[in-house]
C-alpha atoms as a PDB file:
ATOM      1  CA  UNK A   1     120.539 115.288 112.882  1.00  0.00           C
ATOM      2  CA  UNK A   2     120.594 112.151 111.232  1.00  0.00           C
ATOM      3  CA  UNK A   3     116.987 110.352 109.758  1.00  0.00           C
ATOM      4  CA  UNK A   4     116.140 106.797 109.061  1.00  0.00           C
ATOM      5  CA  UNK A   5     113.039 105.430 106.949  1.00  0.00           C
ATOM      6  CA  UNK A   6     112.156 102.142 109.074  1.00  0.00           C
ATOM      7  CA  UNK A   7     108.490 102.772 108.927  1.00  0.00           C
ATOM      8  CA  UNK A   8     106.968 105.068 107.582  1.00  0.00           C
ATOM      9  CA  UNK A   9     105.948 106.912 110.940  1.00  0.00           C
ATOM     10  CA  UNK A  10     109.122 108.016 111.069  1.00  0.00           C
ATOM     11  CA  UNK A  11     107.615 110.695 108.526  1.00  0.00           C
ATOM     12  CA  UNK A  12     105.027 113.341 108.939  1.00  0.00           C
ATOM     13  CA  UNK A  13     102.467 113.882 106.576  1.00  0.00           C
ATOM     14  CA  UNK A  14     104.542 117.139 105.212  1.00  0.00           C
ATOM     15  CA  UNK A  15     107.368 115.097 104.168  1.00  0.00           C
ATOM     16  CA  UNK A  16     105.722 112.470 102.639  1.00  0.00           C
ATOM     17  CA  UNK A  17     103.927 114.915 100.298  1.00  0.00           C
ATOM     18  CA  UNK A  18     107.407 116.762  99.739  1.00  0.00           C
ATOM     19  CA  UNK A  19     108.745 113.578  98.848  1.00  0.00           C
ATOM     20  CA  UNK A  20     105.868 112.733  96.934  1.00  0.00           C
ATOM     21  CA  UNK A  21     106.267 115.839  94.788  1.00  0.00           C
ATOM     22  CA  UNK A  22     110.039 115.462  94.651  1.00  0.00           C
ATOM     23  CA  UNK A  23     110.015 112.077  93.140  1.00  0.00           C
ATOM     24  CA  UNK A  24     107.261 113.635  90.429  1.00  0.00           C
ATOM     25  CA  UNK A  25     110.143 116.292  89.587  1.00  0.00           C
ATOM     26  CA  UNK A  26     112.915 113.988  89.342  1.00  0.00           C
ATOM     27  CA  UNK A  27     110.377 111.833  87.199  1.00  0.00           C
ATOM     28  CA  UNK A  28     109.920 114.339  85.051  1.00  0.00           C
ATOM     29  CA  UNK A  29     114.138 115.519  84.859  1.00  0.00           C
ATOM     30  CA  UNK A  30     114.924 112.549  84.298  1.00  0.00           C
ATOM     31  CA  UNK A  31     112.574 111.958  80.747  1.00  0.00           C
ATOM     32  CA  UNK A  32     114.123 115.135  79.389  1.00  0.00           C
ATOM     33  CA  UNK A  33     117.093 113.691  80.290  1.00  0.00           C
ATOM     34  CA  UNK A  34     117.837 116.014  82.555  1.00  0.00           C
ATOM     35  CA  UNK A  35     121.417 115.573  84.499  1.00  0.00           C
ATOM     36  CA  UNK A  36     121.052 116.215  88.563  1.00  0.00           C
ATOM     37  CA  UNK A  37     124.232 114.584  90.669  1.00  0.00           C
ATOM     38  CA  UNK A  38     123.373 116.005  94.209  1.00  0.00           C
ATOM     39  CA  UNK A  39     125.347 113.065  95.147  1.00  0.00           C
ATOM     40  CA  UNK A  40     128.589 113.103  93.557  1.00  0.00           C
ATOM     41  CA  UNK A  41     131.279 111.851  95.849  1.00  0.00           C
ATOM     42  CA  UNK A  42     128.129 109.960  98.112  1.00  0.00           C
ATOM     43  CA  UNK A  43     128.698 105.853  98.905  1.00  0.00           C
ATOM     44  CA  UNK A  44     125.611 103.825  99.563  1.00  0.00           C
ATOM     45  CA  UNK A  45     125.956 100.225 100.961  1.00  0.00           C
ATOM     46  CA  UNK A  46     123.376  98.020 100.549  1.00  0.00           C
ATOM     47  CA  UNK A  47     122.883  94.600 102.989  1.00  0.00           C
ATOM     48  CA  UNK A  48     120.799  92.578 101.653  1.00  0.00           C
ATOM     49  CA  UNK A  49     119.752  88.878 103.350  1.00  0.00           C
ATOM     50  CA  UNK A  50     116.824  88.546 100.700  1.00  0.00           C
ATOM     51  CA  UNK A  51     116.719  88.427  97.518  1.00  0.00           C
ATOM     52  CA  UNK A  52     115.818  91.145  95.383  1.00  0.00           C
ATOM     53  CA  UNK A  53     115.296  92.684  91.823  1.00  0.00           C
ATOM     54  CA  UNK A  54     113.329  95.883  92.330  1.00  0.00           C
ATOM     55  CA  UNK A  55     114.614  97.426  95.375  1.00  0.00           C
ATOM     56  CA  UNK A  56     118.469  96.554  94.910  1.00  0.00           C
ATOM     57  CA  UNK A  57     118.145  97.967  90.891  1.00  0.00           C
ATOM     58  CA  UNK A  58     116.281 100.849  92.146  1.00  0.00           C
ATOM     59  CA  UNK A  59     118.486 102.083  94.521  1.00  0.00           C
ATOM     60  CA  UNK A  60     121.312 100.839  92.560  1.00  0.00           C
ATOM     61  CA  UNK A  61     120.003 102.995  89.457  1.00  0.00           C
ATOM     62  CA  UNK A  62     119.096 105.780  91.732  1.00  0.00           C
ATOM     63  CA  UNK A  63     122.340 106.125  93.235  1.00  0.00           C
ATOM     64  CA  UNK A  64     124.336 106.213  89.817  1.00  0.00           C
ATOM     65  CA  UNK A  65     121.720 108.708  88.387  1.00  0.00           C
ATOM     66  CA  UNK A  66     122.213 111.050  91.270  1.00  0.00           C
ATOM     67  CA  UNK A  67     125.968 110.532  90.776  1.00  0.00           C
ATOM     68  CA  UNK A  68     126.189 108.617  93.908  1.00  0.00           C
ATOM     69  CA  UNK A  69     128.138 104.830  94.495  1.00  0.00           C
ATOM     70  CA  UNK A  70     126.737 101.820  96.114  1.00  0.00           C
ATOM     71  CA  UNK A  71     128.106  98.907  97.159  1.00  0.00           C
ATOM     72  CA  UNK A  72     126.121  95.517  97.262  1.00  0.00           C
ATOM     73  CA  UNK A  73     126.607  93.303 100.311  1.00  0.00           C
ATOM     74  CA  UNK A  74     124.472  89.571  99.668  1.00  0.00           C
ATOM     75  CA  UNK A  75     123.945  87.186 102.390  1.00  0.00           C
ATOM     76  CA  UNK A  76     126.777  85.551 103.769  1.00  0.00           C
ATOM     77  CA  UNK A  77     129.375  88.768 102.640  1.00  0.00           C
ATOM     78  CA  UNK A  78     129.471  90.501 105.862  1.00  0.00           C
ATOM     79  CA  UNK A  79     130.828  89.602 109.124  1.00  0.00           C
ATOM     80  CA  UNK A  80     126.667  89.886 110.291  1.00  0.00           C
ATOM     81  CA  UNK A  81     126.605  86.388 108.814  1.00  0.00           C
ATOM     82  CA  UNK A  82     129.349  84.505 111.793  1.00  0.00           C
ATOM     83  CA  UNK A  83     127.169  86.456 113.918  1.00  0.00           C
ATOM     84  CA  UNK A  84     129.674  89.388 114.545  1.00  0.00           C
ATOM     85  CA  UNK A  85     127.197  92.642 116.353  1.00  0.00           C
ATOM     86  CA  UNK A  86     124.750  94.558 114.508  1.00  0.00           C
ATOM     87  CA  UNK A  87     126.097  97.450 116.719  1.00  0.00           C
ATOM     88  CA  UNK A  88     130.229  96.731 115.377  1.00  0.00           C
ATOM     89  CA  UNK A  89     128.560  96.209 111.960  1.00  0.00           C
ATOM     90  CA  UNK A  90     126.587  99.713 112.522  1.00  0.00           C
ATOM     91  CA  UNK A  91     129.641 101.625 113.801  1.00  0.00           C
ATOM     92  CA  UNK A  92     131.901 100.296 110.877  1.00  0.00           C
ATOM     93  CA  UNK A  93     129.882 101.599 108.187  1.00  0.00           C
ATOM     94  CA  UNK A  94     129.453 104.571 109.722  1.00  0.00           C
ATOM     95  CA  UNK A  95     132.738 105.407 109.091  1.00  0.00           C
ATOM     96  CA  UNK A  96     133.523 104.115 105.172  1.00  0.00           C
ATOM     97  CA  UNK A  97     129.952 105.097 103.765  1.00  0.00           C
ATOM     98  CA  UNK A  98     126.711 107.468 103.766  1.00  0.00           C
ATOM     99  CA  UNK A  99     124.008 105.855 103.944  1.00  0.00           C
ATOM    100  CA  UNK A 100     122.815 102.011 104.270  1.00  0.00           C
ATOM    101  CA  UNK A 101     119.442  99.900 102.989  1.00  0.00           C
ATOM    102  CA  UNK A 102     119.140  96.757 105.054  1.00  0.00           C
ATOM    103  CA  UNK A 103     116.890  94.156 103.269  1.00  0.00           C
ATOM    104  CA  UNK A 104     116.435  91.413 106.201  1.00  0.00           C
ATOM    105  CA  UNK A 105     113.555  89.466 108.034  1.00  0.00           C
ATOM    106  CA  UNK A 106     113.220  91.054 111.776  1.00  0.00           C
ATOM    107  CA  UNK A 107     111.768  94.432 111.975  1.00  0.00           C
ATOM    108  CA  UNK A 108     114.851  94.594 114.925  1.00  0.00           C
ATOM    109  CA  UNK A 109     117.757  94.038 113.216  1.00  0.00           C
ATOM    110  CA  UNK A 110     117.050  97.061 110.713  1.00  0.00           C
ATOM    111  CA  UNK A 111     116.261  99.524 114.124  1.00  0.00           C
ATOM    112  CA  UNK A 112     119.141  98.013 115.890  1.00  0.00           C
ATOM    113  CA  UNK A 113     121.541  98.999 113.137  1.00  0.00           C
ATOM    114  CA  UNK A 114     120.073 102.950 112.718  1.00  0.00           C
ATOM    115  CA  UNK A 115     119.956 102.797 116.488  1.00  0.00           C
ATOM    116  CA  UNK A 116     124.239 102.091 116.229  1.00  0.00           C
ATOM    117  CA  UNK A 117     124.754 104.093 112.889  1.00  0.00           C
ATOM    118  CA  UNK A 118     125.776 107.792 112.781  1.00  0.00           C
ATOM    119  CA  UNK A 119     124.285 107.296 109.170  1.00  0.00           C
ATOM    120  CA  UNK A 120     120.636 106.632 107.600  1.00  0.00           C
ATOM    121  CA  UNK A 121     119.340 103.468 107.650  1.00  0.00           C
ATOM    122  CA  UNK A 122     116.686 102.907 105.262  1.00  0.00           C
ATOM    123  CA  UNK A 123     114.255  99.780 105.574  1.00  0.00           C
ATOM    124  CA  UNK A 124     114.590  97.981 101.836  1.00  0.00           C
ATOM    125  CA  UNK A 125     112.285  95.381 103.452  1.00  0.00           C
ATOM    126  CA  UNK A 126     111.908  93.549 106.601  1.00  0.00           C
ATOM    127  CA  UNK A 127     109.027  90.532 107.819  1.00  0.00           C
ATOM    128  CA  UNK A 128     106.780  93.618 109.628  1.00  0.00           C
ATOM    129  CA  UNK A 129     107.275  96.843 106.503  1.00  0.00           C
ATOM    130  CA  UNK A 130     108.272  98.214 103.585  1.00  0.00           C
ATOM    131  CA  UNK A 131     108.099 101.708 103.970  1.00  0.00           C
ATOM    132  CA  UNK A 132     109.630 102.416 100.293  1.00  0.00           C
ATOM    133  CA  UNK A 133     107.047  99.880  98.727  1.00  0.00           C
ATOM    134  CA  UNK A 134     104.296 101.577  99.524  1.00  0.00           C
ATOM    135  CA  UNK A 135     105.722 104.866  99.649  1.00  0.00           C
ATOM    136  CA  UNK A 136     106.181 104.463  95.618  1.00  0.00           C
ATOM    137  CA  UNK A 137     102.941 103.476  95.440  1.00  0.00           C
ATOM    138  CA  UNK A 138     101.108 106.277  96.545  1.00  0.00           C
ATOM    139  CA  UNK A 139     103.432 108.173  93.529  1.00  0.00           C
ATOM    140  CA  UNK A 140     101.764 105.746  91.452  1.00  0.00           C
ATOM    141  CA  UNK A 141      98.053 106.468  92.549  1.00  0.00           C
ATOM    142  CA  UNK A 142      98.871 110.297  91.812  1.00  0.00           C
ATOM    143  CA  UNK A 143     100.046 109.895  88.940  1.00  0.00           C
ATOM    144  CA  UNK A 144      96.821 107.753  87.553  1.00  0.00           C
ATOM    145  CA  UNK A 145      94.158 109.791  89.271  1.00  0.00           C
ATOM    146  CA  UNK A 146      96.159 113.267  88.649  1.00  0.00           C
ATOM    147  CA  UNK A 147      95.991 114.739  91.699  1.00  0.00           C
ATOM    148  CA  UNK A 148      98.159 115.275  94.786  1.00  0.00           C
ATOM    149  CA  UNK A 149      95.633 114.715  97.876  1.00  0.00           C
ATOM    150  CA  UNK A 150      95.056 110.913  98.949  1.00  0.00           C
ATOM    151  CA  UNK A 151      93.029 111.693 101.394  1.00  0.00           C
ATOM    152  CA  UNK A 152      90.014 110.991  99.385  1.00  0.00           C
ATOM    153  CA  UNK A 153      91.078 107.662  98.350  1.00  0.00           C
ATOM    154  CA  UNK A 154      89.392 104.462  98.751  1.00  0.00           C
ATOM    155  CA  UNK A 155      91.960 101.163  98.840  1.00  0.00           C
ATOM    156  CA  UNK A 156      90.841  97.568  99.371  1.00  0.00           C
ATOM    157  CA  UNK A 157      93.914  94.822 100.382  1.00  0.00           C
ATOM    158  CA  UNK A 158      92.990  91.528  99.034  1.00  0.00           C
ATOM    159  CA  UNK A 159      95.298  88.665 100.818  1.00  0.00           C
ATOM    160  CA  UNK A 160      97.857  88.092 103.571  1.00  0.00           C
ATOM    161  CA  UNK A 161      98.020  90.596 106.117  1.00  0.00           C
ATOM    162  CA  UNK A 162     101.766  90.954 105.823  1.00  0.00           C
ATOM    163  CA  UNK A 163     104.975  93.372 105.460  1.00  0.00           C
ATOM    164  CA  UNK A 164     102.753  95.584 102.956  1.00  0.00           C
ATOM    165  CA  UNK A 165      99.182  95.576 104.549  1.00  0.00           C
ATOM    166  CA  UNK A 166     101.198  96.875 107.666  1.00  0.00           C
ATOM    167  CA  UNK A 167     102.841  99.361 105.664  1.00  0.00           C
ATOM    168  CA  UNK A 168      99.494 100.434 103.995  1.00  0.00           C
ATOM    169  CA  UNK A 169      97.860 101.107 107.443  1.00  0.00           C
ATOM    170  CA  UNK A 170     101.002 103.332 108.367  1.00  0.00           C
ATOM    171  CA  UNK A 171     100.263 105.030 105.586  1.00  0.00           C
ATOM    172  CA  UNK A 172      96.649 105.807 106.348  1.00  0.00           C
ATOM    173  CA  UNK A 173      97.661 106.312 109.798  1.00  0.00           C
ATOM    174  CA  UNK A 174      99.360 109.726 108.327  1.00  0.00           C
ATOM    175  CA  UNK A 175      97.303 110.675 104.994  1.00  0.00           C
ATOM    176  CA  UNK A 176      93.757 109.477 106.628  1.00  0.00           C
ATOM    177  CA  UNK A 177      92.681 107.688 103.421  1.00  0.00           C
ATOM    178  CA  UNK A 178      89.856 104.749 103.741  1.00  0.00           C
ATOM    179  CA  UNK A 179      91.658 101.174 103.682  1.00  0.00           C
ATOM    180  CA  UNK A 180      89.971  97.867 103.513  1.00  0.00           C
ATOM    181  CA  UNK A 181      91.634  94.708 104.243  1.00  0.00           C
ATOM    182  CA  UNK A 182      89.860  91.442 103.669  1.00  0.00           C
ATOM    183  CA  UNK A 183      92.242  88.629 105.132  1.00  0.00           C
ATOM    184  CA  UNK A 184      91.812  85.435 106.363  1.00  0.00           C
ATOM    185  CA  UNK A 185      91.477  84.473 109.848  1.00  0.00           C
ATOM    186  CA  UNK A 186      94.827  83.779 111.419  1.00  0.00           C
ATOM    187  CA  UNK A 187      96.186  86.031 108.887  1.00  0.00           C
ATOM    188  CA  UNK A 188      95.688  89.641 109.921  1.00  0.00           C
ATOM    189  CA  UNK A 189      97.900  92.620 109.578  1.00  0.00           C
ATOM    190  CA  UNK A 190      99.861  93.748 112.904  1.00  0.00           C
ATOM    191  CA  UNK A 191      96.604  94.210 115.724  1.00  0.00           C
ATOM    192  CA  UNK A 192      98.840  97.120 117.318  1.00  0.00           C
ATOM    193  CA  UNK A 193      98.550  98.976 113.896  1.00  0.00           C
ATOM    194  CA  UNK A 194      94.625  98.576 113.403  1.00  0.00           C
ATOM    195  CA  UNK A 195      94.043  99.289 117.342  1.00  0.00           C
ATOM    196  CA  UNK A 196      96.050 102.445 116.419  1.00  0.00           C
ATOM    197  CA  UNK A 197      94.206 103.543 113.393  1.00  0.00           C
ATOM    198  CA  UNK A 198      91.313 102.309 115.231  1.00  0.00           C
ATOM    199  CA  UNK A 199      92.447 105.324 118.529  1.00  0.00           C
ATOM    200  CA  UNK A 200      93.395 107.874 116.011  1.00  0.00           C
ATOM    201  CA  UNK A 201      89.787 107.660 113.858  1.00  0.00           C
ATOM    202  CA  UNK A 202      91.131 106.425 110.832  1.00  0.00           C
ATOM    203  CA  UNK A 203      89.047 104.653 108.213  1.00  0.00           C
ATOM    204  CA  UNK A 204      91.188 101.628 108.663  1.00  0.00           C
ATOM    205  CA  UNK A 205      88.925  98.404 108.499  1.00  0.00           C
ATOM    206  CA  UNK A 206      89.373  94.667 108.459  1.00  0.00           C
ATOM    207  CA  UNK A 207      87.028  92.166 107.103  1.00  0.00           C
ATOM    208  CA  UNK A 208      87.398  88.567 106.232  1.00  0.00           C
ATOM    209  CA  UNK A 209      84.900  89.443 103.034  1.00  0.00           C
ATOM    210  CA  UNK A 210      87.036  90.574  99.909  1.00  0.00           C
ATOM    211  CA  UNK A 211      84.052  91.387  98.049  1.00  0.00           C
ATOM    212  CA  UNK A 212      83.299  93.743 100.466  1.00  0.00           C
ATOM    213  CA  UNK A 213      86.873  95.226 100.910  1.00  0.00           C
ATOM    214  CA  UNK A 214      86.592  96.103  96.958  1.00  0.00           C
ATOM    215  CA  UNK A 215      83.194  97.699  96.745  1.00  0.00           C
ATOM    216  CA  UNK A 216      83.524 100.889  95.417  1.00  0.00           C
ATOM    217  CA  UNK A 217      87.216 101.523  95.698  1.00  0.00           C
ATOM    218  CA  UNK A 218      89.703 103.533  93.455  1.00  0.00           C
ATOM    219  CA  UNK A 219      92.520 100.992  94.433  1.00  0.00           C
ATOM    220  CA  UNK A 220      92.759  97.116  94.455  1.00  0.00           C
ATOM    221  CA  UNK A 221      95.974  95.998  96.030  1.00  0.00           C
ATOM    222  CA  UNK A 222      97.301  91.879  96.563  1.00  0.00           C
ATOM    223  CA  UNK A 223     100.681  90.647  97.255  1.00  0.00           C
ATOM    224  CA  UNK A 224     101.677  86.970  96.906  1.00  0.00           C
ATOM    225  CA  UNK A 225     100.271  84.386  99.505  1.00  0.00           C
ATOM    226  CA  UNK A 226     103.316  83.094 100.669  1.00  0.00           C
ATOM    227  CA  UNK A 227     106.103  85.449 101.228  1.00  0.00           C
ATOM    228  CA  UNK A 228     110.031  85.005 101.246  1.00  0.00           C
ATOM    229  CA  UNK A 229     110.990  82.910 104.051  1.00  0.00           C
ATOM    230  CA  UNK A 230     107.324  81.056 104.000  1.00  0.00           C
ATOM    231  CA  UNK A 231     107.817  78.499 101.186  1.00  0.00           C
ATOM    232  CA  UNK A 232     106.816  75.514 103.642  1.00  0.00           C
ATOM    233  CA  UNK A 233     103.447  77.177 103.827  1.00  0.00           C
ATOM    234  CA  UNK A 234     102.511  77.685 100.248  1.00  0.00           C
ATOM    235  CA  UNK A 235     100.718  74.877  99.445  1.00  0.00           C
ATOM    236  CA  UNK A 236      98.910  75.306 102.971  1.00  0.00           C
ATOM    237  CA  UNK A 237      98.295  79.457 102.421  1.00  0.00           C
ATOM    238  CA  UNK A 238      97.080  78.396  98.755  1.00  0.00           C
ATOM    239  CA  UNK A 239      94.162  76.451 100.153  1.00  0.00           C
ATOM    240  CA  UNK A 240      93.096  79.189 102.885  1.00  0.00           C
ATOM    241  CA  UNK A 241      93.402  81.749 100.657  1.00  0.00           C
ATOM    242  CA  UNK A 242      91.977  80.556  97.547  1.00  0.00           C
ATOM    243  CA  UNK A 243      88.602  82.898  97.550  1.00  0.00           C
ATOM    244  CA  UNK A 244      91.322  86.176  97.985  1.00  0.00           C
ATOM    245  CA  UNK A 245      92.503  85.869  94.466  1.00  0.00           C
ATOM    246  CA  UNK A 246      92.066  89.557  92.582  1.00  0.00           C
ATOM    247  CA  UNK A 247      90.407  88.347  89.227  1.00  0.00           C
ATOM    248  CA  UNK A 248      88.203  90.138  87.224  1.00  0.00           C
ATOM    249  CA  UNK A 249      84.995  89.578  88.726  1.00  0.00           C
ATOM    250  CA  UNK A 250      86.423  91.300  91.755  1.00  0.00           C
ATOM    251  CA  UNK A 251      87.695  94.108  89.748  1.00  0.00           C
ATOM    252  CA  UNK A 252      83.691  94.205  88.846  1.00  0.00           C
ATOM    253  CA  UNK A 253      82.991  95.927  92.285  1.00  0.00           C
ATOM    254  CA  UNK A 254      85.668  98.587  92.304  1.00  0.00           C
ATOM    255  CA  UNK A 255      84.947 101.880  90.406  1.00  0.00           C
ATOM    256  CA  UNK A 256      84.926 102.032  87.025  1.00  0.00           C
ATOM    257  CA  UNK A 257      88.677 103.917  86.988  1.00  0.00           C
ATOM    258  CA  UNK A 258      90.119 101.240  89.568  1.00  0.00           C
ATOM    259  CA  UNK A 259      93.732 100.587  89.225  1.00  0.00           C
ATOM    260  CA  UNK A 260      95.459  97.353  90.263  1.00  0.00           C
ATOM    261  CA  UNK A 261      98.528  97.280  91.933  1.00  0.00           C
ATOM    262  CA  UNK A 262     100.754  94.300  93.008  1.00  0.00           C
ATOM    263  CA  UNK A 263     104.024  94.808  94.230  1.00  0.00           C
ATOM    264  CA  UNK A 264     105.930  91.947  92.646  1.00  0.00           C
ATOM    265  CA  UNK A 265     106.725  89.278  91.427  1.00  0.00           C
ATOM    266  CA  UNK A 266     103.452  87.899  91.072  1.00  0.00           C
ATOM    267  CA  UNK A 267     101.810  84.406  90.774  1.00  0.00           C
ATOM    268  CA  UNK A 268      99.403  84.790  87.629  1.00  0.00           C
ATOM    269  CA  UNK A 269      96.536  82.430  88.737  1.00  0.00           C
ATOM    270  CA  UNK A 270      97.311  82.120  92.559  1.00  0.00           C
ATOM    271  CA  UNK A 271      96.673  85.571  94.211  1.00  0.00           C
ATOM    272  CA  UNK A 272      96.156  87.179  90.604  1.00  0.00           C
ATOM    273  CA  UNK A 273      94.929  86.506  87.185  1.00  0.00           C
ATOM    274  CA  UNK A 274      96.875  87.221  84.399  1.00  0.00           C
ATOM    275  CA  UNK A 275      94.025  88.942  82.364  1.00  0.00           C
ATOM    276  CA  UNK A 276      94.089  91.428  85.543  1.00  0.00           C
ATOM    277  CA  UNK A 277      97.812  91.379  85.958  1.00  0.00           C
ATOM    278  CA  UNK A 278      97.918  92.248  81.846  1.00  0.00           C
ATOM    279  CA  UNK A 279      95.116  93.880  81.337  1.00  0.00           C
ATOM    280  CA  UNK A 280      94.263  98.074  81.055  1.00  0.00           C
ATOM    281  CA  UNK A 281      93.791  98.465  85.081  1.00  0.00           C
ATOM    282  CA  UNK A 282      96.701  96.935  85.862  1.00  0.00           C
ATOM    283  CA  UNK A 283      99.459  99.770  87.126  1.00  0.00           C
ATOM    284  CA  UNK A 284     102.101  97.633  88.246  1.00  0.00           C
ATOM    285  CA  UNK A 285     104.274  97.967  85.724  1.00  0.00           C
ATOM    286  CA  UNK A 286     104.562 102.136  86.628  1.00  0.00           C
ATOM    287  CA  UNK A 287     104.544 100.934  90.048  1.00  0.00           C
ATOM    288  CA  UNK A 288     107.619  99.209  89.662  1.00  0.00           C
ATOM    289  CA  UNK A 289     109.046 101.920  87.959  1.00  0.00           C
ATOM    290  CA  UNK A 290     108.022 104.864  90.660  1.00  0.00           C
ATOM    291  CA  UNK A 291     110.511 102.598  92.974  1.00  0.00           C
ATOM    292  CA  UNK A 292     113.204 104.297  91.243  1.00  0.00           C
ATOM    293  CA  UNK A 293     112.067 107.963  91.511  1.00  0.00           C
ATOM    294  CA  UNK A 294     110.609 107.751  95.139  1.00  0.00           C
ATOM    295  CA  UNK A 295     113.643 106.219  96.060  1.00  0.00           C
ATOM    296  CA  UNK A 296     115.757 109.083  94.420  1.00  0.00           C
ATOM    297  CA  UNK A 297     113.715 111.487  96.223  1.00  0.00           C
ATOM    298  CA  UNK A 298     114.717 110.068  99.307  1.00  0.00           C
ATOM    299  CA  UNK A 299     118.170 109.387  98.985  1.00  0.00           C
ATOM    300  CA  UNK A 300     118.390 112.968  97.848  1.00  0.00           C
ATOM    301  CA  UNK A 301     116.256 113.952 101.038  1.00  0.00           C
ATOM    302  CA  UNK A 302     118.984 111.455 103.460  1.00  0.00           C
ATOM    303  CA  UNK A 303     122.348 112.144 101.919  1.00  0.00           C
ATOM    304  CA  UNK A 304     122.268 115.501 100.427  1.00  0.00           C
END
């Protein structure tokens, strides 16, 4: 039977730490330049209505290094784009490739395409997740805190309660971490997520206090105030969320071994500093980088 990544509910905890310890492996292959092509004679297309650098090289990369093809469709280069049906579009690819990423801005057009496809559907990023985001960044935390449980873990989310704070309350949802968002009013993460965490006991909390969301945490995680598809708001979302900015004297209230993350690109001086950004807690740079293993972990997991 076929599997998508939309959300990351569609996993169980068990596969996300399999995953988790796959990506490590390939991680480690890979720097001793280790040759594994699982995925010779594999095509993955690749529909992307947003821009991108990190998740179209990643998967990109990913597929070449696991001996895999992928073909790049931008915005306007399919049929999608004079409106032809996400269920022709679904049935279609079904036949010529493996697997697809969909990179778009409804949540629905990326479950109405798995729902069509005889093929996996992975979520590169939509308006409401982004499953492989924050998927990657768990591999990150693991790797700075050198161990495999997250349950333990204490994360604050400074800033809009968008695509990723969603995605980082799935992800407690399943590994029952403690997650702290501080974000504005009127800018809350999805209130069917929290009242789920809230049902299912989970240290999921919202406050509209980012000092608070920091104290004592092993994690400090931001995201740009105005994401793609927003740009009318900016100078609006700048004023409301001027007192979310991660800067060091927020970094104060975290644990002494805090990392930073931030899931790119960035706005040094709007949502972050750049002596943050730059400086010796900042992890976004591996963060960026663990897109590419996590990623080969699960197209190895999808299409093998």
């Amino acid at each position: 039977m076929k599997r998508d990544l939309l959300t990351v509910l569609d996993l169980n905890r068990a596969e996300i730490e399999r995953l988790l310890a796959r990506a490590r492996e390939l991680k480690a292959w890979q720097r001793e330049g280790k040759s594994h092509r699982p995925l010779e004679g594999k095509t993955l297309a690749l529909i992307f209505d947003k821009p991108s650098t990190r998740t179209r090289v990643s998967f990109e990369a990913g597929m070449a290094q696991l001996g895999g093809t992928s073909i790049y469709l931008a915005p306007g280069q399919t049929q999608m784009a004079r409106n032809e049906p996400i269920p022709d579009t679904a049935r279609v690819l079904s036949r010529y490739v493996d697997g697809v990423v969909i990179r778009t801005f409804a949540q629905e057009t990326a479950e109405e395409l798995a729902r069509h496809a005889d093929i996996p559907v992975i979520n590169g990023l939509t308006d409401t997740h982004h499953p492989c985001q924050v998927l990657s960044d768990l591999l990150t935390i693991q790797e700075h805190f050198q161990h495999q449980c997250l349950s333990h873990l204490k994360v604050a989310w400074v800033g809009d309660g968008n695509n990723m704070a969603n995605s980082w309350i799935t992800a407690a949802l399943h590994l029952d971490f403690t997650l702290c968002l501080a974000c504005p009013q009127g800018y809350e993460p999805d209130a069917g997520l929290l009242q789920e965490a809230q049902k299912k006991g989970r240290r999921v909390y919202l406050t509209r206090d980012p000092r608070a969301a920091a104290q004592d945490v092993q994690v400090i995680n931001t995201d740009v105030w105005a994401s793609m598809g927003q740009e009318e708001e900016a100078a609006a979302r700048r004023e409301v969320f001027k007192p979310y900015q991660v800067n060091n004297e927020l970094l104060k209230l975290a644990r002494p071994e805090a990392i930073v993350l931030h899931c790119l690109p960035a706005h040094r001086g709007e949502e972050i500093t750049a002596e943050v950004l730059d400086g010796p807690q900042s992890a976004a740079w591996d963060q960026a980088e663990n897109r590419l293993h996590f990623q080969k972990a699960l197209l190895e997991w999808l299409l093998g």
